[in-house]
Protein backbone atom coordinates (compact mmCIF):
# COMPACT_ATOMS: atom_id res chain seq x y z
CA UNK A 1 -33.14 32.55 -63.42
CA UNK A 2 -36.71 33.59 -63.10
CA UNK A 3 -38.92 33.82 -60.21
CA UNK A 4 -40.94 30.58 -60.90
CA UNK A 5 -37.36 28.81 -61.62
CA UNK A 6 -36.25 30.37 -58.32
CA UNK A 7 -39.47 28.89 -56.48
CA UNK A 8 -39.19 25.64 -57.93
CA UNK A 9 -35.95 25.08 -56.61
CA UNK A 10 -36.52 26.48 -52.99
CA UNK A 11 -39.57 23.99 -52.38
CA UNK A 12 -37.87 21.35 -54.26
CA UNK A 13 -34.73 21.91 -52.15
CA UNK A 14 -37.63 22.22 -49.11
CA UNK A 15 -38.43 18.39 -49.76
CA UNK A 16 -35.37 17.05 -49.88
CA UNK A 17 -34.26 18.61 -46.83
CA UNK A 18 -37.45 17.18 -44.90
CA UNK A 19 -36.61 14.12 -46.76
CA UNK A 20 -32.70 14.69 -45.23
CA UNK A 21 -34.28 15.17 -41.97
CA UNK A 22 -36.12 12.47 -41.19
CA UNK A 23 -33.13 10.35 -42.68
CA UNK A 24 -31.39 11.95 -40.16
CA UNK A 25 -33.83 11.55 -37.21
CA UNK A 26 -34.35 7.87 -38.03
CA UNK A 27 -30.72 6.94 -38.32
CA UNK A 28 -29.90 9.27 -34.88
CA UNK A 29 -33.19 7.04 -33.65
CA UNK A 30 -31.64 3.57 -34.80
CA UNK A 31 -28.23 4.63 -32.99
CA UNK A 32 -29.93 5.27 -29.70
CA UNK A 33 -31.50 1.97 -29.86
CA UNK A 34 -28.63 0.26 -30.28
CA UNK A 35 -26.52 2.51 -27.74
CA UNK A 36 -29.32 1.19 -25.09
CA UNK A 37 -29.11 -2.28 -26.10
CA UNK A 38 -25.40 -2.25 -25.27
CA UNK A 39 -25.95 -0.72 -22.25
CA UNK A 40 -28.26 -3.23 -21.14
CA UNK A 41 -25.48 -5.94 -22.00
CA UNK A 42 -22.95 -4.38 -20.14
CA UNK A 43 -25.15 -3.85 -17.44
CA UNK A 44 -26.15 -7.38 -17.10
CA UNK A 45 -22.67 -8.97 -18.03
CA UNK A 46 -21.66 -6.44 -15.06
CA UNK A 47 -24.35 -8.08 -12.65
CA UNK A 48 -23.41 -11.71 -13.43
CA UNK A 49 -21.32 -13.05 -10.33
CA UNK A 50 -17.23 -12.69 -11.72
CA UNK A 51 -13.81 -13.37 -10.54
CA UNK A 52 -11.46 -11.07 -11.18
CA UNK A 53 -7.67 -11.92 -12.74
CA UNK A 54 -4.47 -9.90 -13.30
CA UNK A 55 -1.07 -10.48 -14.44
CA UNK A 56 -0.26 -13.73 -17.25
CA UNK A 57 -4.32 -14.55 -18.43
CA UNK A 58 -6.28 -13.91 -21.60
CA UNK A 59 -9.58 -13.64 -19.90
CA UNK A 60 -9.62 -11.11 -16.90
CA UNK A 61 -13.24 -11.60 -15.71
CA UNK A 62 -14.18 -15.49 -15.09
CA UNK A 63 -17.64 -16.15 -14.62
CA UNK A 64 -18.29 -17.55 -10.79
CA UNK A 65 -20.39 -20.59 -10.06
CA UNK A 66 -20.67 -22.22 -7.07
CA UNK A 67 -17.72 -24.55 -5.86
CA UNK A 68 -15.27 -22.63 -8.45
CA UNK A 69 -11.55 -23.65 -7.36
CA UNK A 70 -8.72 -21.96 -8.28
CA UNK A 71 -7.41 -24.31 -10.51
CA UNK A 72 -10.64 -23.99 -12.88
CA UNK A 73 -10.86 -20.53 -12.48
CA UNK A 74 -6.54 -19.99 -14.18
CA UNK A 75 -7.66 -22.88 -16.80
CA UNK A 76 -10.89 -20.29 -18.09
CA UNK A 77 -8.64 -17.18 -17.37
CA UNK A 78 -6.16 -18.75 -19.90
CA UNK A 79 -3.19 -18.61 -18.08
CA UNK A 80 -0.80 -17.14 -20.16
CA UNK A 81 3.02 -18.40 -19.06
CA UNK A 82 5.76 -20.10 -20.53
CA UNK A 83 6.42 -21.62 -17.28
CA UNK A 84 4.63 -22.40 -14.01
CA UNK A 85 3.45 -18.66 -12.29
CA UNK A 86 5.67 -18.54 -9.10
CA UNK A 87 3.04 -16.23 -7.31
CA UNK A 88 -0.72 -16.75 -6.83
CA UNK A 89 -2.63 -14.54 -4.33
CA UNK A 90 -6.53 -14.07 -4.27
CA UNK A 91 -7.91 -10.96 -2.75
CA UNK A 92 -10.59 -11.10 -0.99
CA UNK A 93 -12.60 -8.16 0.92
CA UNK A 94 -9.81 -6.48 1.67
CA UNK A 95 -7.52 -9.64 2.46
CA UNK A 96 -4.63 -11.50 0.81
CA UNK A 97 -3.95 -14.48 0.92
CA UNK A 98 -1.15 -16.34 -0.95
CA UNK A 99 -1.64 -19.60 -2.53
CA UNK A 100 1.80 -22.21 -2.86
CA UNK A 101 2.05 -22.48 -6.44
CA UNK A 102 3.42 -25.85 -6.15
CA UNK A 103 0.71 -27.48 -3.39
CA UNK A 104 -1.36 -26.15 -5.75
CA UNK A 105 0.09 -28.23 -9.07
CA UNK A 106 0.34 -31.36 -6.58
CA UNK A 107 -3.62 -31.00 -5.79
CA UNK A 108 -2.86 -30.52 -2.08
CA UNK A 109 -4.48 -26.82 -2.19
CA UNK A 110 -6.95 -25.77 -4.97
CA UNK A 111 -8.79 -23.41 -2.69
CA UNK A 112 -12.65 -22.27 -3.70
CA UNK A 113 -13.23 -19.08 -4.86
CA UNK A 114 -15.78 -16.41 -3.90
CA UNK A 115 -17.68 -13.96 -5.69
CA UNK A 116 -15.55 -10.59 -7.04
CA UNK A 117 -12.32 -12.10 -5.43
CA UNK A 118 -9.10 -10.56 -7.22
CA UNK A 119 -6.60 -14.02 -8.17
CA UNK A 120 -3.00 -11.97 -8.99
CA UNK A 121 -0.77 -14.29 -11.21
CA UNK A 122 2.53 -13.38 -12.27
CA UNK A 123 6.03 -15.00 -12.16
């Protein structure tokens, strides 16, 4: 190959790896973006008042609003049991407190539920 062959291809092979480059810039660019947009959702989903569940649900984080009982907060959790759960407790700053299952199904206890409190369900 001869010397202006040889040149050719070095300053074509210059431009197309600018060209590659910038590709790559934009696209690591684009993926930063993004990155910080999830972030930011995370952040704020993180910041919205939640209850907390364990044990037989679907959902594990409920989202609080004033006057939420118990019984509201298993039906969004999803309560996932093929029978009634035989043990409800809600944690609460560093307190327990366990709620009768079946007081609860009669409507005679349904107790409200407080920002970040931990409901355990299980059988």
């Amino acid at each position: 190959m001869g010397w202006a062959a040889l040149a050719l291809v070095v300053v074509l092979s210059g431009c197309a790896s600018k060209a590659d480059v910038k590709l790559r810039e934009e696209n690591a660019y684009l993926r930063g973006q993004l990155e910080a947009a999830e972030k930011q959702r995370q952040q704020q989903s993180q910041q919205q008042p939640t209850v907390f569940f364990t044990g037989l649900v679907r959902q594990t984080r409920v989202p609080w609003r004033e006057d939420l009982t118990l019984s509201q907060g298993l039906a969004q959790a999803q309560f996932t049991g093929t029978s009634d759960p035989t043990i409800l407790r809600i944690q609460r700053k560093g307190q327990v407190h366990t709620v009768d299952v079946r007081r609860l199904l009669r409507g005679q206890e349904d107790p409200v539920l407080e920002v970040n409190d931990v409901v355990e369900v299980s059988r």
